[in-house]
C-alpha atoms as a PDB file:
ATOM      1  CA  UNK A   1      -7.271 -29.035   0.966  1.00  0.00           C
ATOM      2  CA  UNK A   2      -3.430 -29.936   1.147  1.00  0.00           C
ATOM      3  CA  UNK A   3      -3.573 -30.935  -2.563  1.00  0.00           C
ATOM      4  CA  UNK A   4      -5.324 -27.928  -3.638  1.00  0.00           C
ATOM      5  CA  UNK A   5      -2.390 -25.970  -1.752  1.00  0.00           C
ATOM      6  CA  UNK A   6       0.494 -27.983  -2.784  1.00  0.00           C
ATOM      7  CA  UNK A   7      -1.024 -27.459  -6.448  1.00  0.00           C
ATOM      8  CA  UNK A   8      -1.499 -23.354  -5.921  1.00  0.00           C
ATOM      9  CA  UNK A   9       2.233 -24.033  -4.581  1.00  0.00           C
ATOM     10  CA  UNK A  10       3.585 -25.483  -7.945  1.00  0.00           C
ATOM     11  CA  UNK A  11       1.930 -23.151 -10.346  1.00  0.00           C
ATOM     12  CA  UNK A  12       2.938 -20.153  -8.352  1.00  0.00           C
ATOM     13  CA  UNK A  13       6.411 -21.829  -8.480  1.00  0.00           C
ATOM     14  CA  UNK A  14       6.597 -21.945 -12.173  1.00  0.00           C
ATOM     15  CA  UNK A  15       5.018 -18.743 -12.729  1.00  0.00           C
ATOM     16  CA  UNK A  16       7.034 -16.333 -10.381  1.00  0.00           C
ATOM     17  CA  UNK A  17      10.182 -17.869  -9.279  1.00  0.00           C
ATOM     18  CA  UNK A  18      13.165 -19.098 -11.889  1.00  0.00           C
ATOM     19  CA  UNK A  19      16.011 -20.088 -10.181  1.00  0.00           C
ATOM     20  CA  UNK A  20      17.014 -22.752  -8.193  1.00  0.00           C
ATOM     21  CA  UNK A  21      16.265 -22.509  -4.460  1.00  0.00           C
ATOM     22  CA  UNK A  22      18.899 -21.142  -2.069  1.00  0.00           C
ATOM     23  CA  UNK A  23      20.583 -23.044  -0.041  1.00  0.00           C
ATOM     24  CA  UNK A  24      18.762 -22.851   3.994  1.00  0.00           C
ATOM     25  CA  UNK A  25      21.279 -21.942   6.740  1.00  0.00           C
ATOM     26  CA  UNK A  26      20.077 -23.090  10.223  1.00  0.00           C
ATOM     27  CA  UNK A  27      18.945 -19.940  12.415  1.00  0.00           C
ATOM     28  CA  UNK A  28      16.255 -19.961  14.845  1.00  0.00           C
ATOM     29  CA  UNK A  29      13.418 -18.124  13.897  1.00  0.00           C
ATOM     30  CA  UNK A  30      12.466 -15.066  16.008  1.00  0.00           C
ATOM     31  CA  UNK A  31       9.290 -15.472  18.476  1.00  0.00           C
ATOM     32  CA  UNK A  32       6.422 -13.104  17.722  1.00  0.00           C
ATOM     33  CA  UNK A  33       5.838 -11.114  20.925  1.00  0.00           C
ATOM     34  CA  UNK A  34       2.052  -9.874  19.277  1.00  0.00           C
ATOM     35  CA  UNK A  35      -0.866 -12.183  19.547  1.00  0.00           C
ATOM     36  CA  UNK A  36      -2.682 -10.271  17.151  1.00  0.00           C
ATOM     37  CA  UNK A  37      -0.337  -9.953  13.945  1.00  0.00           C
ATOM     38  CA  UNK A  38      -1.252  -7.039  11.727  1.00  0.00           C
ATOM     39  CA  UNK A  39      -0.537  -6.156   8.345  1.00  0.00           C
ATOM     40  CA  UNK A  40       2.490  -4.270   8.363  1.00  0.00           C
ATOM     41  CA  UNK A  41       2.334  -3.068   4.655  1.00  0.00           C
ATOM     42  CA  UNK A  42      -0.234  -2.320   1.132  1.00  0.00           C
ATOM     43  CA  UNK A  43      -3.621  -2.270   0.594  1.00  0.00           C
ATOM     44  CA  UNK A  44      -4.237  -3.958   4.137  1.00  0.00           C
ATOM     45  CA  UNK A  45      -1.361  -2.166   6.475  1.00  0.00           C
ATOM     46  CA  UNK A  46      -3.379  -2.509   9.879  1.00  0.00           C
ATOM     47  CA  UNK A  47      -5.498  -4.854   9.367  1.00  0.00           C
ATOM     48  CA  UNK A  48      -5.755  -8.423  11.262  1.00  0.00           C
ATOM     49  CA  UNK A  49      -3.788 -10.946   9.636  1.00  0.00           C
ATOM     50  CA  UNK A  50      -6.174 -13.593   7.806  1.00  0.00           C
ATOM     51  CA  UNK A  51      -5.853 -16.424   5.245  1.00  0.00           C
ATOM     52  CA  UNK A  52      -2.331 -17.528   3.836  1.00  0.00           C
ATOM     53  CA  UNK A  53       0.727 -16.521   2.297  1.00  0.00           C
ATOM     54  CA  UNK A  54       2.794 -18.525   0.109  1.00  0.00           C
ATOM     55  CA  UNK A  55       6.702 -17.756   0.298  1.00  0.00           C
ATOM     56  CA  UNK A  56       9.692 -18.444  -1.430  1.00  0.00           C
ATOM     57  CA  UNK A  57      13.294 -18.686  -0.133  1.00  0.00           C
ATOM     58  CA  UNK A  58      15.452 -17.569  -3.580  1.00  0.00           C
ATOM     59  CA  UNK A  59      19.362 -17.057  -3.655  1.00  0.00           C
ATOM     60  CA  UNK A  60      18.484 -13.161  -5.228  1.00  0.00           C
ATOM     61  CA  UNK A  61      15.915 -11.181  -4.141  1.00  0.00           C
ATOM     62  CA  UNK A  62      16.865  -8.356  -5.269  1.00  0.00           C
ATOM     63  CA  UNK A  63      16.859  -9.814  -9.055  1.00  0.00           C
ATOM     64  CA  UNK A  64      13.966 -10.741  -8.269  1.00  0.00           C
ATOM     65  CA  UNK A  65      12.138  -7.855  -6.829  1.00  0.00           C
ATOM     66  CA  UNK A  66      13.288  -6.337 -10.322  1.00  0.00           C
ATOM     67  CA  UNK A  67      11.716  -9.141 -12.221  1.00  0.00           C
ATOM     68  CA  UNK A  68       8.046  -9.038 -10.667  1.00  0.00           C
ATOM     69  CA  UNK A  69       7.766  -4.981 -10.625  1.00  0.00           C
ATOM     70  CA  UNK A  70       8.376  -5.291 -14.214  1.00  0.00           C
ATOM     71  CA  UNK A  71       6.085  -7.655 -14.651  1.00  0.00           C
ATOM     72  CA  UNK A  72       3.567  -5.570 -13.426  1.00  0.00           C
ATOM     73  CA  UNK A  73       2.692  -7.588  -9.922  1.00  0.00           C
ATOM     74  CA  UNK A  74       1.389  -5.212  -7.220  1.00  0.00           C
ATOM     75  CA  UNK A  75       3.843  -4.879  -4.675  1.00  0.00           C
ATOM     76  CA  UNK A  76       2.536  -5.543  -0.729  1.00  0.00           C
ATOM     77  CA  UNK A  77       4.914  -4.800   1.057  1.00  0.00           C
ATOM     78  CA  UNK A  78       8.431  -3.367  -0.286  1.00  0.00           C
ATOM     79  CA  UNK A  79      11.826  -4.786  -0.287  1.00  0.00           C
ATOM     80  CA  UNK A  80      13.125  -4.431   2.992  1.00  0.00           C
ATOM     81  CA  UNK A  81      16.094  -6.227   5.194  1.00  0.00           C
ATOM     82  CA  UNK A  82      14.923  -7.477   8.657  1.00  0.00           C
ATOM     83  CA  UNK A  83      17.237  -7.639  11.725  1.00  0.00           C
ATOM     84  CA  UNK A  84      16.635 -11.703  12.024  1.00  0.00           C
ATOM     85  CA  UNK A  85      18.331 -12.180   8.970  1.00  0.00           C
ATOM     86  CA  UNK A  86      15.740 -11.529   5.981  1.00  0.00           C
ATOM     87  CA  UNK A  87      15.465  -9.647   2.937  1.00  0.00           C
ATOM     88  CA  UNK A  88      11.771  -9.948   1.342  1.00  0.00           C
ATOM     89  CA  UNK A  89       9.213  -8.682   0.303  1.00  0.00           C
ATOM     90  CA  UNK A  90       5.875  -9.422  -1.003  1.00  0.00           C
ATOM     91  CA  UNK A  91       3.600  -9.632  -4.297  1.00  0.00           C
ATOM     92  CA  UNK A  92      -0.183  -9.443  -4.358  1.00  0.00           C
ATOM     93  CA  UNK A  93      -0.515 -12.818  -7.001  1.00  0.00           C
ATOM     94  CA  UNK A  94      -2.817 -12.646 -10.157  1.00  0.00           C
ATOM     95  CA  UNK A  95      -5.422 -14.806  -7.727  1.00  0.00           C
ATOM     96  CA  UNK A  96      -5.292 -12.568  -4.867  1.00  0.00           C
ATOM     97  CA  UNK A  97      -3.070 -14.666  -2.947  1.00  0.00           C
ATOM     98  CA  UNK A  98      -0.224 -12.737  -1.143  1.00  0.00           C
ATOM     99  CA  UNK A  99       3.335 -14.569  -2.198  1.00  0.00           C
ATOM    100  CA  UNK A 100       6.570 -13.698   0.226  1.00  0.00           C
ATOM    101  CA  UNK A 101       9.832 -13.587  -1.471  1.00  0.00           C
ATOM    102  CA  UNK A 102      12.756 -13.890   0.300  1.00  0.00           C
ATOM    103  CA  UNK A 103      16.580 -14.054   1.147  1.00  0.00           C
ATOM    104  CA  UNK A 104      18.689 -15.308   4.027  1.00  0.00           C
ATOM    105  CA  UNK A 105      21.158 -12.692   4.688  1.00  0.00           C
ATOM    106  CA  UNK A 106      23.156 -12.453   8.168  1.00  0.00           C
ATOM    107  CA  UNK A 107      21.545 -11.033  10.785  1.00  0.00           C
ATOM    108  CA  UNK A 108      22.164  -7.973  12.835  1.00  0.00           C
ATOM    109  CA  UNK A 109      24.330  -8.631  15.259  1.00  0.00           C
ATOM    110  CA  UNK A 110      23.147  -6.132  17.826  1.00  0.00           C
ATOM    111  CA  UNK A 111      19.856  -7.685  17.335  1.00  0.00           C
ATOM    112  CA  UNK A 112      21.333 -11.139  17.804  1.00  0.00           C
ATOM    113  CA  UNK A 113      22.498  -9.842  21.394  1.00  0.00           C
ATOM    114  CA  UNK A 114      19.559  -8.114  22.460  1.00  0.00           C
ATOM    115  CA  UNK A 115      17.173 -11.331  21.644  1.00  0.00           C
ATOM    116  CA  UNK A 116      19.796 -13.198  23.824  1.00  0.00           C
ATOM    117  CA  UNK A 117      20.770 -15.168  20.374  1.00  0.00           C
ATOM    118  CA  UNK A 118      24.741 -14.042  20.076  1.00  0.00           C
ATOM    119  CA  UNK A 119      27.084 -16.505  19.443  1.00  0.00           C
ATOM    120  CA  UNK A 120      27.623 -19.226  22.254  1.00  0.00           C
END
């Protein structure tokens, strides 16, 4: 099962992403407060979350946003800039997976304090 998913991995790598990946700055990741995630966005906004996604960290998101609508992938969930420190969004792949795109941007700083995260 891990090779079948590193493989998936690769060709989705080739086929949707071309650029190098961006550099990862150290931030701790946000605790879900929900134990049952939903689907914020698309076809499945509401539903239970089920199966995987596949993302990619890229130093452009934006570029590539452009890229994929042209190509004619069905955008999930639109571009949008999270409060953590994200800009993403997601893709619906040829094979039905769902594929995450995103950018590390710097996060808000009045979310920062209110998570108890600001600077120390």
């Amino acid at each position: 099962m891990v090779r079948r998913a590193l493989r998936v991995q690769a060709g989705h790598r080739h086929r949707l992403v071309r650029q190098p990946p961006a550099p990862r700055p150290r931030q701790r990741q946000p605790r879900l407060r929900s134990a049952r995630p939903r689907v914020l966005a698309g076809r499945d906004a509401g539903k239970p979350v089920a199966g995987s996604l596949l993302a990619f960290l890229v130093a452009d998101v934006d570029a590539e946003h452009e890229r994929l609508s042209r190509a004619g992938l069905e955008i999930v969930l639109p571009l949008v800039t999270e409060p953590w420190g994200q800009r993403r969004f997601q893709v619906a792949a040829p094979d039905g997976l769902f594929v995450e795109v995103l950018q590390s941007v710097a996060p808000d700083p009045a979310w920062l304090a209110a998570n108890g995260l600001g600077a120390s």
